[in-house]
Protein backbone atom coordinates (compact mmCIF):
# COMPACT_ATOMS: atom_id res chain seq x y z
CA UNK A 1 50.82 133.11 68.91
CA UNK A 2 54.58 132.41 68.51
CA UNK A 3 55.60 129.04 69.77
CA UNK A 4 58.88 126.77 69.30
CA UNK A 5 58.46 124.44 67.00
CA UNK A 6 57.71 120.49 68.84
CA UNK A 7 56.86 121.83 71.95
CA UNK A 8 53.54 120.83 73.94
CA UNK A 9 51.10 123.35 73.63
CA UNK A 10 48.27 123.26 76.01
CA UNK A 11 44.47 123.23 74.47
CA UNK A 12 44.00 126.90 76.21
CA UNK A 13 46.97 128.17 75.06
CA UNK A 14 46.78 132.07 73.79
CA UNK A 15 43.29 132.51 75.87
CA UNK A 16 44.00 135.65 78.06
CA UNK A 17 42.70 135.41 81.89
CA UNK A 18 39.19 136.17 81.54
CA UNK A 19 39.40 138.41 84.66
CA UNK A 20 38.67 137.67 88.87
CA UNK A 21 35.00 138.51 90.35
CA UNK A 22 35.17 138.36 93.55
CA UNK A 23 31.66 138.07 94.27
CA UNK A 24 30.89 134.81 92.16
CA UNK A 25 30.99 131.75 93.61
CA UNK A 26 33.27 129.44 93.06
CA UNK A 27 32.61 125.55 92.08
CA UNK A 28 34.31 123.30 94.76
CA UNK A 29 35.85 121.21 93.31
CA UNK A 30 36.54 122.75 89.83
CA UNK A 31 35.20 121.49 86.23
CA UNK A 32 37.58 123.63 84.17
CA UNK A 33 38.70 120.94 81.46
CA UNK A 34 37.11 118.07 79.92
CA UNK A 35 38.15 115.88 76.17
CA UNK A 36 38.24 112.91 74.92
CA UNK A 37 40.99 110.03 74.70
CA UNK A 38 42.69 110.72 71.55
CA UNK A 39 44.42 107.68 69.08
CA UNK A 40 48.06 109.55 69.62
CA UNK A 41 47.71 108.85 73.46
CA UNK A 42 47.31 105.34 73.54
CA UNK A 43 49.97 102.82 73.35
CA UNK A 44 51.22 99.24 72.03
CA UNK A 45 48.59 97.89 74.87
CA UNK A 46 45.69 99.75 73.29
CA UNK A 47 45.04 101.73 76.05
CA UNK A 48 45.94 105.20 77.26
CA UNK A 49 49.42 105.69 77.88
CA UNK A 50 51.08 107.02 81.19
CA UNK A 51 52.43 109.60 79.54
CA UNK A 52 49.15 110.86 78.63
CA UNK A 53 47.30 110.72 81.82
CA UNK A 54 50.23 113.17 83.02
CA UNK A 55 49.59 115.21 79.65
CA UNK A 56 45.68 115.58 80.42
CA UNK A 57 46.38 116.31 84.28
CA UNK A 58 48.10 119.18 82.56
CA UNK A 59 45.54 120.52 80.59
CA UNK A 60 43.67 120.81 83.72
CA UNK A 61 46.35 122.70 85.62
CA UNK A 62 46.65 124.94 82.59
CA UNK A 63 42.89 125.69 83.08
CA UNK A 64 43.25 126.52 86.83
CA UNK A 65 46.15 128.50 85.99
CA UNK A 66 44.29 130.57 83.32
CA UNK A 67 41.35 130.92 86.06
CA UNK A 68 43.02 132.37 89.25
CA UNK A 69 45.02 135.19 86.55
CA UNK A 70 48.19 132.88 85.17
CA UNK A 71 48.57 133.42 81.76
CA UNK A 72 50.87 134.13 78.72
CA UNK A 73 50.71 138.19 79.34
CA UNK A 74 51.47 136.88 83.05
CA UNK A 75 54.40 134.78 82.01
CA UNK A 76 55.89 137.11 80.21
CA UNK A 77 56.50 139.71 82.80
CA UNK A 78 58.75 136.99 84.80
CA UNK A 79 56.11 134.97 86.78
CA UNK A 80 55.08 131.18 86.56
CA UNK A 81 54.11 128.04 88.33
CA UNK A 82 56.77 124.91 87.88
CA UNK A 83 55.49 121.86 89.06
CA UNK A 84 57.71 120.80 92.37
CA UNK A 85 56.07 117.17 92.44
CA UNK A 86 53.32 115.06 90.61
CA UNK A 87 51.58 111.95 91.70
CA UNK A 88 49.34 109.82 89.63
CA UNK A 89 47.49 106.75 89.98
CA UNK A 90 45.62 105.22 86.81
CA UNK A 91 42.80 103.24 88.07
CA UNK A 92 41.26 102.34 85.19
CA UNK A 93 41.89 101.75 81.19
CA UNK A 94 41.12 103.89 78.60
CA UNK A 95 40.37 103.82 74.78
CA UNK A 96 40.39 106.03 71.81
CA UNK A 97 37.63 108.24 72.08
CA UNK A 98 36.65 107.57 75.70
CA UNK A 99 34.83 111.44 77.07
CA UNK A 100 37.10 112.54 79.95
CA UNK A 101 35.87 114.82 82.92
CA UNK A 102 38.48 116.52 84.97
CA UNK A 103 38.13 118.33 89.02
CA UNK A 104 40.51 120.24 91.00
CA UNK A 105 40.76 121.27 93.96
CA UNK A 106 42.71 123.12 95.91
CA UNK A 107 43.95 121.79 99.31
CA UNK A 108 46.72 123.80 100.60
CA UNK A 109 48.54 127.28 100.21
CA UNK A 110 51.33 129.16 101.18
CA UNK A 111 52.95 132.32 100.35
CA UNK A 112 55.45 130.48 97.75
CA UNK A 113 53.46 126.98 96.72
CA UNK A 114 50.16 124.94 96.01
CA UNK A 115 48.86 121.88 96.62
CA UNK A 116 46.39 120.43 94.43
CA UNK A 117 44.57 117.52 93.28
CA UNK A 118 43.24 116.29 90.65
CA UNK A 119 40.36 113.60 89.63
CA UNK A 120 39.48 111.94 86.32
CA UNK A 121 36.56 110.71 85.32
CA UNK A 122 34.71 109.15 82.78
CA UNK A 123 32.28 111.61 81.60
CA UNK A 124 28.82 110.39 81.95
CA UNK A 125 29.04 107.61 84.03
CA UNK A 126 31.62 110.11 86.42
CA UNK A 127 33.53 106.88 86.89
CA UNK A 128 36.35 107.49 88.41
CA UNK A 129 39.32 106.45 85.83
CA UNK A 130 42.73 108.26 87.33
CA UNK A 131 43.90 110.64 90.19
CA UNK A 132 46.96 112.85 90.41
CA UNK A 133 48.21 115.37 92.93
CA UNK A 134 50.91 117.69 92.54
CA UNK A 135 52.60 120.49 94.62
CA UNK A 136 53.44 123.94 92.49
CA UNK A 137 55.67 126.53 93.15
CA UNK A 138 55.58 130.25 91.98
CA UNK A 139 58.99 131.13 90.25
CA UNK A 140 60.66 134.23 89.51
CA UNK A 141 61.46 133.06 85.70
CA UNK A 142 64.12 135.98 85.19
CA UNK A 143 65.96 135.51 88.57
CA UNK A 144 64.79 131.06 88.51
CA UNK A 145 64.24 131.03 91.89
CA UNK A 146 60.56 130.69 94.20
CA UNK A 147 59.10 133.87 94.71
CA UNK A 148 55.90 134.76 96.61
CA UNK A 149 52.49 135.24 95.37
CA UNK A 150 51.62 138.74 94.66
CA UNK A 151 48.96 139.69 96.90
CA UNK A 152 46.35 139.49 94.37
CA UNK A 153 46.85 136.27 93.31
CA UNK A 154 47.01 134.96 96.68
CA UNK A 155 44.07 136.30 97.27
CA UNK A 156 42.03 134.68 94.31
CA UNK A 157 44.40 131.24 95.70
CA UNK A 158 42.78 131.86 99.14
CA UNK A 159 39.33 132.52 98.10
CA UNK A 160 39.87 128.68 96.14
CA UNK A 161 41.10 126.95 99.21
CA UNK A 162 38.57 128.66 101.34
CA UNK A 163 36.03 127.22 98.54
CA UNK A 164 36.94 123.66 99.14
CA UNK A 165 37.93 123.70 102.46
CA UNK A 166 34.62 122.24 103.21
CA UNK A 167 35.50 119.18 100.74
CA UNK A 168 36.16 115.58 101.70
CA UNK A 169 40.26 114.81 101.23
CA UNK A 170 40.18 111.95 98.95
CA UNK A 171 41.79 109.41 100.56
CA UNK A 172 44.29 108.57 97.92
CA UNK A 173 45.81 112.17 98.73
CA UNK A 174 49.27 112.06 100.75
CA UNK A 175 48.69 107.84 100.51
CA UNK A 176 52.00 106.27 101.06
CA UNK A 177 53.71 104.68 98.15
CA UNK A 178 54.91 101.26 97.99
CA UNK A 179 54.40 97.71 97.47
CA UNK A 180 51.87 96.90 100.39
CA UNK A 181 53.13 93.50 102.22
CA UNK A 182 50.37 91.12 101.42
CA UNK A 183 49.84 88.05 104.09
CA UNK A 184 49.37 85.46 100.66
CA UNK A 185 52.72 86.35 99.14
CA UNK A 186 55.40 83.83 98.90
């Protein structure tokens, strides 16, 4: 695998889509990625940094991706997802070495973009540590524009969303975002 040197490389980089059967069920919501807090994501604080929480939300996409047929024989004949919008909320510290369980699920789909969202937790105890939600959108890489879905892929998308459908909407998804008027402040 050929990469440029410094740039991030994802912990499932070079593993080929392992293939769609359409007749498996499908986990709602996802377990694709799990790890463990390493000593290069924490900062001056001691804890995990923010830039790491959006690093490990990442990981997880990259998993997804690599499930529903998104991959590096994929991206090279033109196709990808780009990340239109990301949302996290940390909820929780983290230290070095702290086991990390990651869900997706998929909550809506069109013919050009994805909505999705994420949950961290502490593995074991399934604490819940950190959430994130993003929107996706499939781009033409050669022409850098959206492009729709080929029908296969949209397919394996719809056969997600029609997975979790029956899933509660955490209720941090589509919160508002603000500093909350509170009745003590001065």
């Amino acid at each position: 695998m050929s990469q440029a040197p410094g740039r991030v490389v994802t912990p499932l980089e070079g593993v080929p889509f392992a293939g769609w059967d359409a007749n498996k069920p499908i986990e709602a919501p996802l377990a694709l990625h799990a790890c463990a807090v390493k000593p290069e994501w924490t900062d001056y604080n001691g804890h995990m940094s923010e830039s790491a929480y959006l690093l490990v939300f990442g990981d997880s996409s990259d998993a997804f991706f690599r499930f529903i047929g998104i991959d590096e024989a994929y991206r090279a004949a033109g196709f990808s997802l780009y990340t239109i919008d990301t949302r996290i909320r940390n909820l929780a510290e983290l230290s070095v070495g702290e086991p990390l369980r990651l869900t997706l699920q998929l909550i809506d789909l069109d013919a050009k973009r994805l909505h999705i969202f994420h949950r961290m937790t502490r593995r074991g105890t399934e604490a819940e540590v950190a959430v994130a939600e993003q929107v996706l959108a499939h781009v033409d890489t050669r022409a850098r524009r959206s492009a729709p879905f080929p029908v296969a892929l949209h397919d394996r998308l719809a056969a997600v969303r029609a997975a979790h459908s029956g899933l509660t909407l955490h209720p941090m998804i589509g919160a508002p975002f603000g500093i909350t008027p509170r009745r003590d402040a001065r």
